[in-house]
N, C-alpha and C. Protein backbone atom coordinates (compact mmCIF):
# COMPACT_ATOMS: atom_id res chain seq x y z
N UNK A 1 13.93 14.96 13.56
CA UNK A 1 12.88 15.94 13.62
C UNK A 1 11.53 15.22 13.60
N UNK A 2 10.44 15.77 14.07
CA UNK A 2 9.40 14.86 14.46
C UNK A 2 8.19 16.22 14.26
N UNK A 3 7.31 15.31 13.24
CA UNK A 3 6.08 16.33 12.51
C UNK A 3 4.81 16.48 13.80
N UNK A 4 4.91 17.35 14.00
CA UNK A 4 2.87 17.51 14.73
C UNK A 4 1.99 18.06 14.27
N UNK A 5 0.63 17.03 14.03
CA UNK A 5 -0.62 17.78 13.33
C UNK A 5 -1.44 18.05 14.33
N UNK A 6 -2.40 18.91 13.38
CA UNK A 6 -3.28 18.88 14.14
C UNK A 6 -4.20 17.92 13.85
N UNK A 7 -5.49 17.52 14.65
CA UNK A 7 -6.90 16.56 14.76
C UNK A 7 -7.79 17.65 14.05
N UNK A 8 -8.85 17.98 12.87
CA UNK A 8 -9.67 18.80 12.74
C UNK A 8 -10.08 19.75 14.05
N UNK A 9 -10.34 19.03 15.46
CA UNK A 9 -10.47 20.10 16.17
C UNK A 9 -9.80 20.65 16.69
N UNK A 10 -8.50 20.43 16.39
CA UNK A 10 -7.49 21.42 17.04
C UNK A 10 -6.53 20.35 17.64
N UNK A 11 -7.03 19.21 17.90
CA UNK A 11 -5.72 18.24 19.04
C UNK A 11 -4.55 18.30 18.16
N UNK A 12 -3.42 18.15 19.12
CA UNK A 12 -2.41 18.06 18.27
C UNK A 12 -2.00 16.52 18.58
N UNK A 13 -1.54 15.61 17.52
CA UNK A 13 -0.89 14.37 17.30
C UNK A 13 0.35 14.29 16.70
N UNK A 14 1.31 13.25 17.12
CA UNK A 14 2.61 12.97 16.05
C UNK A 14 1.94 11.67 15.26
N UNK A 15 2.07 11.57 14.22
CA UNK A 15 1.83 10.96 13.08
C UNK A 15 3.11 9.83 12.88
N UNK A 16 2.65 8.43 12.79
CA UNK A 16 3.56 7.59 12.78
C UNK A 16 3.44 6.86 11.48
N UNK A 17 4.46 6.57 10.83
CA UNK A 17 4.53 6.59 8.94
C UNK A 17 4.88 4.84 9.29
N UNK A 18 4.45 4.24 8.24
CA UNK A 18 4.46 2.71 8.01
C UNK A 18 5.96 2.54 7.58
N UNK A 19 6.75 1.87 7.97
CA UNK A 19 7.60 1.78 7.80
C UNK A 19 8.46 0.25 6.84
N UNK A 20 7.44 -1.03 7.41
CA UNK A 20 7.78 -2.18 7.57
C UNK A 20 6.51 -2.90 7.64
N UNK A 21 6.58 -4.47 6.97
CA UNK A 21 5.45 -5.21 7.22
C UNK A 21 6.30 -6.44 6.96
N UNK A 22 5.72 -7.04 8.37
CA UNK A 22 6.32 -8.37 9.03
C UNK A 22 6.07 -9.04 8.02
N UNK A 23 6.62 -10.06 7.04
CA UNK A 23 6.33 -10.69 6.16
C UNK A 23 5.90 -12.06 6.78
N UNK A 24 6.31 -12.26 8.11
CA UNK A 24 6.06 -13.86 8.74
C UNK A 24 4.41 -13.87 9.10
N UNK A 25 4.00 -12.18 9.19
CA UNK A 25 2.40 -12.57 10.21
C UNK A 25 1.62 -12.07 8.81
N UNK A 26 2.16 -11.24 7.87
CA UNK A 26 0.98 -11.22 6.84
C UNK A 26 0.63 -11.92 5.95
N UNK A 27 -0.63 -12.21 5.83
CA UNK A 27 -1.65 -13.25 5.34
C UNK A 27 -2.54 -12.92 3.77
N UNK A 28 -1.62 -11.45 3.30
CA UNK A 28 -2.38 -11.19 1.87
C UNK A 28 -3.27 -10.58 2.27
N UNK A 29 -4.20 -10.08 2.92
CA UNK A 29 -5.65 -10.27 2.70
C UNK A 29 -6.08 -8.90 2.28
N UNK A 30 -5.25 -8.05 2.25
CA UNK A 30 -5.50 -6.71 1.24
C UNK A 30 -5.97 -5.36 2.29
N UNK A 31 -6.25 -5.44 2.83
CA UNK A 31 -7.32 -5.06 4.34
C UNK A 31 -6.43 -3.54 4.26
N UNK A 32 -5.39 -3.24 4.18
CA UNK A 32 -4.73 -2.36 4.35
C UNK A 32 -4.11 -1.82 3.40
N UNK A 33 -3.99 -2.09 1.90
CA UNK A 33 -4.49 -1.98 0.92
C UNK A 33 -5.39 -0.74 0.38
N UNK A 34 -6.70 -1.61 0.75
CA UNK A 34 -7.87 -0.82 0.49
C UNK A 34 -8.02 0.59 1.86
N UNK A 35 -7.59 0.39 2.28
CA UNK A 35 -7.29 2.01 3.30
C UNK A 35 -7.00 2.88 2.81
N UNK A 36 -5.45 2.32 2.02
CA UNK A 36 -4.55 3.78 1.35
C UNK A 36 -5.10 4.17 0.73
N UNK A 37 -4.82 5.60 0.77
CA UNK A 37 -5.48 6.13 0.09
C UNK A 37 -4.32 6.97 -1.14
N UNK A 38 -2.74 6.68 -0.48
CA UNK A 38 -1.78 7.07 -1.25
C UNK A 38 -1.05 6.31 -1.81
N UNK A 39 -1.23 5.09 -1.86
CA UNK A 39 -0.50 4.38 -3.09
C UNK A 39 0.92 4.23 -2.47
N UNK A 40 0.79 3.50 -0.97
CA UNK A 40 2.23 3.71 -0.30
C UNK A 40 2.54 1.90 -0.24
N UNK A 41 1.41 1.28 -0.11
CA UNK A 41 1.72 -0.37 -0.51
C UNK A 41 1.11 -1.02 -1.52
N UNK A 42 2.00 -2.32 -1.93
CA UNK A 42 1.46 -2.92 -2.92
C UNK A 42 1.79 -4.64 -2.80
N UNK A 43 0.75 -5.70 -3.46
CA UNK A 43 0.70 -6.99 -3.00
C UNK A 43 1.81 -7.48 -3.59
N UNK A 44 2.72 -8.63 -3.78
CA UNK A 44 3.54 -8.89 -4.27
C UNK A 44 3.17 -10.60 -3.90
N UNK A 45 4.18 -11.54 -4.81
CA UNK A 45 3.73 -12.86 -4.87
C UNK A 45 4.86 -12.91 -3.59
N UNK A 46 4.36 -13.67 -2.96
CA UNK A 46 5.73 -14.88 -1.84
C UNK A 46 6.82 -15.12 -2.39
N UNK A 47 7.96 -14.71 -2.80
CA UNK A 47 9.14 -15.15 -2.97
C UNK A 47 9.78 -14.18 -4.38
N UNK A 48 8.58 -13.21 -4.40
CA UNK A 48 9.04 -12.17 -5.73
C UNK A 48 9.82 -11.05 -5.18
N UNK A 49 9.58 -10.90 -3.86
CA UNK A 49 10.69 -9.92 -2.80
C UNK A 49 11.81 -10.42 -2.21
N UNK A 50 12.62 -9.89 -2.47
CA UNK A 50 14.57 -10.29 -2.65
C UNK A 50 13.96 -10.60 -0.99
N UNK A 51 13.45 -9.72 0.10
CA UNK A 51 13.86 -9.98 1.31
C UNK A 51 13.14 -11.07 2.20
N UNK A 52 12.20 -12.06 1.17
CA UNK A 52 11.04 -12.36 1.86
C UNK A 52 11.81 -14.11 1.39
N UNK A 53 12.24 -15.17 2.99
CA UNK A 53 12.52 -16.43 1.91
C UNK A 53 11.25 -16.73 2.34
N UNK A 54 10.99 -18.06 1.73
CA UNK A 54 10.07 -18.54 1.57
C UNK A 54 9.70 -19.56 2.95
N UNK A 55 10.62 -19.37 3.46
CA UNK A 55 11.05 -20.83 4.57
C UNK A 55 10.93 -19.93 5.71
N UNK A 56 10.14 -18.81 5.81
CA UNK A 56 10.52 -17.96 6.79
C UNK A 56 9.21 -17.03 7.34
N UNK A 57 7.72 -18.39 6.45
CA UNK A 57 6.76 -17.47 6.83
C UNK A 57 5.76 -18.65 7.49
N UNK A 58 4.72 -18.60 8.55
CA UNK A 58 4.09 -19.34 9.35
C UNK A 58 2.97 -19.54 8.43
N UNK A 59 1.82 -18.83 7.32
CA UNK A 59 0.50 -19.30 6.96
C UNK A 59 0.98 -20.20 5.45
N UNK A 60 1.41 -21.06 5.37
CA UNK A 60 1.41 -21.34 4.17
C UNK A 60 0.26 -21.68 3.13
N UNK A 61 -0.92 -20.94 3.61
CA UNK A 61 -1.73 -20.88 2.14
C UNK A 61 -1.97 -19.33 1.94
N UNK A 62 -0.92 -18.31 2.40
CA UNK A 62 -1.06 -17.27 2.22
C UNK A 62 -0.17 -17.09 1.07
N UNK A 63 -0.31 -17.40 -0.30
CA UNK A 63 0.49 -16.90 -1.25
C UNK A 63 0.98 -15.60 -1.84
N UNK A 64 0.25 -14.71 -1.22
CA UNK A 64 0.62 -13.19 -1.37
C UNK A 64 0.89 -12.64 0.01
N UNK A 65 1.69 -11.29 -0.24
CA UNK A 65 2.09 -10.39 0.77
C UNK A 65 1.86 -9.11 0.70
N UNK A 66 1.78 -7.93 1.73
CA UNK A 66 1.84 -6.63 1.50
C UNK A 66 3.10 -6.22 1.62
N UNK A 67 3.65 -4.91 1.00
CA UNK A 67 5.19 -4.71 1.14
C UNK A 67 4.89 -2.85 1.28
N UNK A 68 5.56 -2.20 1.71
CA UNK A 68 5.84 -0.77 1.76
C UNK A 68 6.45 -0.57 0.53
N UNK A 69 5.70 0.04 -0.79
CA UNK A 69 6.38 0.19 -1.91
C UNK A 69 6.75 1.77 -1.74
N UNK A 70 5.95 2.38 -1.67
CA UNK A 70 6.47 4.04 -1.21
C UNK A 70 6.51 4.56 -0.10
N UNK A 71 7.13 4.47 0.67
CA UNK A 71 7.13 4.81 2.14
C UNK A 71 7.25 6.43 2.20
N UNK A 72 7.99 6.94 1.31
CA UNK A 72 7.80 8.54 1.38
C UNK A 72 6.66 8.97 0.76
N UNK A 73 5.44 8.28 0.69
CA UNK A 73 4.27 9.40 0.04
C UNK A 73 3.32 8.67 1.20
N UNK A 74 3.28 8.08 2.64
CA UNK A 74 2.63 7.63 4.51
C UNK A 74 2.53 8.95 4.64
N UNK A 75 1.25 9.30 4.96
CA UNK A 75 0.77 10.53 5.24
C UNK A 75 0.88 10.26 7.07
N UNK A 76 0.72 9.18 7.29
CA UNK A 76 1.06 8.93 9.18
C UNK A 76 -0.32 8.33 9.72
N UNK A 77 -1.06 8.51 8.78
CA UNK A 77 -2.89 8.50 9.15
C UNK A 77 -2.80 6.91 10.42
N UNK A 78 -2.03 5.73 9.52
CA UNK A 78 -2.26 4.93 10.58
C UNK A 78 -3.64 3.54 10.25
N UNK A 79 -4.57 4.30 8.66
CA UNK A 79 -5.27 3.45 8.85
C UNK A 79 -4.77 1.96 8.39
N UNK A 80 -4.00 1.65 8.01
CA UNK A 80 -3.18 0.78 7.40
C UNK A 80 -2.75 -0.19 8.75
N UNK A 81 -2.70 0.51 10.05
CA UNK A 81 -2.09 -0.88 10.92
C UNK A 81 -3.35 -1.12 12.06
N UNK A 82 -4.26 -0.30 11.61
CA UNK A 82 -5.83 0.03 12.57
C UNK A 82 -6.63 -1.19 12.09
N UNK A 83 -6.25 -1.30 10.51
CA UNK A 83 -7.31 -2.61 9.74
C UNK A 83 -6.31 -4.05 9.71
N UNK A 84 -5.13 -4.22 9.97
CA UNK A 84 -4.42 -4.99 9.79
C UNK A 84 -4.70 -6.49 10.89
N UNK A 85 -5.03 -7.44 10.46
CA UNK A 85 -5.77 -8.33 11.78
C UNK A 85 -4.58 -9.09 12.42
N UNK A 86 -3.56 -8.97 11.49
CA UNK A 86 -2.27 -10.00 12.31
C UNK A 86 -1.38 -8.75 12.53
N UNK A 87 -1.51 -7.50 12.89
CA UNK A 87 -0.64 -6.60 13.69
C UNK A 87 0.97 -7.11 12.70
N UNK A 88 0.89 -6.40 11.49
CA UNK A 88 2.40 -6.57 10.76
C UNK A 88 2.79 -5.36 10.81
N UNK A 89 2.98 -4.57 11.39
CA UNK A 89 3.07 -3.06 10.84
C UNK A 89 4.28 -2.59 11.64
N UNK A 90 5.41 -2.13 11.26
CA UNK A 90 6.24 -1.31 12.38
C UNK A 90 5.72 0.06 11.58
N UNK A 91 5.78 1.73 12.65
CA UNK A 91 6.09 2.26 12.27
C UNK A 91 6.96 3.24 13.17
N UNK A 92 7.59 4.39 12.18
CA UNK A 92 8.27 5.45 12.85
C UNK A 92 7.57 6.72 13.25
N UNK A 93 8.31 7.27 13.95
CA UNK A 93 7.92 9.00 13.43
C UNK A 93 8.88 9.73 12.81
N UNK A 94 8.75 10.67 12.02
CA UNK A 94 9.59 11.64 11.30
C UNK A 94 10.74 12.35 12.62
């Protein structure tokens, strides 16, 4: 099933929810972070996430990561992969 909003003026959009963040292209830098506005990601150290090895990421002075901690409270908004400068973002639609 697949949600459609509306745009304040009426457009209608499907809304695509964060799903995933490439752990190889993100660089920490918070950028997407400071967007949410719902508390759907959070930073985590390099190697404190069961899925993240360590041997498996390209910036090595990036010691932190972003991770999808609540993926069911992605309102779809999007600003999260709009500010993101190394494009880590998969998302879905409902």
């Amino acid at each position: 099933m697949s949600a459609t909003a509306l745009t304040r003026g009426g457009t209608p959009y499907t809304p695509t929810y964060a799903e995933s963040i490439d752990s190889k292209k993100c660089i920490g830098c918070g950028r997407c972070y400071k967007v949410c506005v719902r508390d759907v990601l959070t930073l985590v150290d390099r190697g404190e996430d069961d899925e993240v090895d360590d041997d498996d990421w390209d910036d090595e002075d990036a010691k932190a990561m972003m991770i999808v901690k609540n993926p069911e409270d992605c309102t779809g908004c999007g600003a999260c992969g709009r500010t993101c400068p190394k494009d880590c973002f998969t998302f879905v639609t409902a």
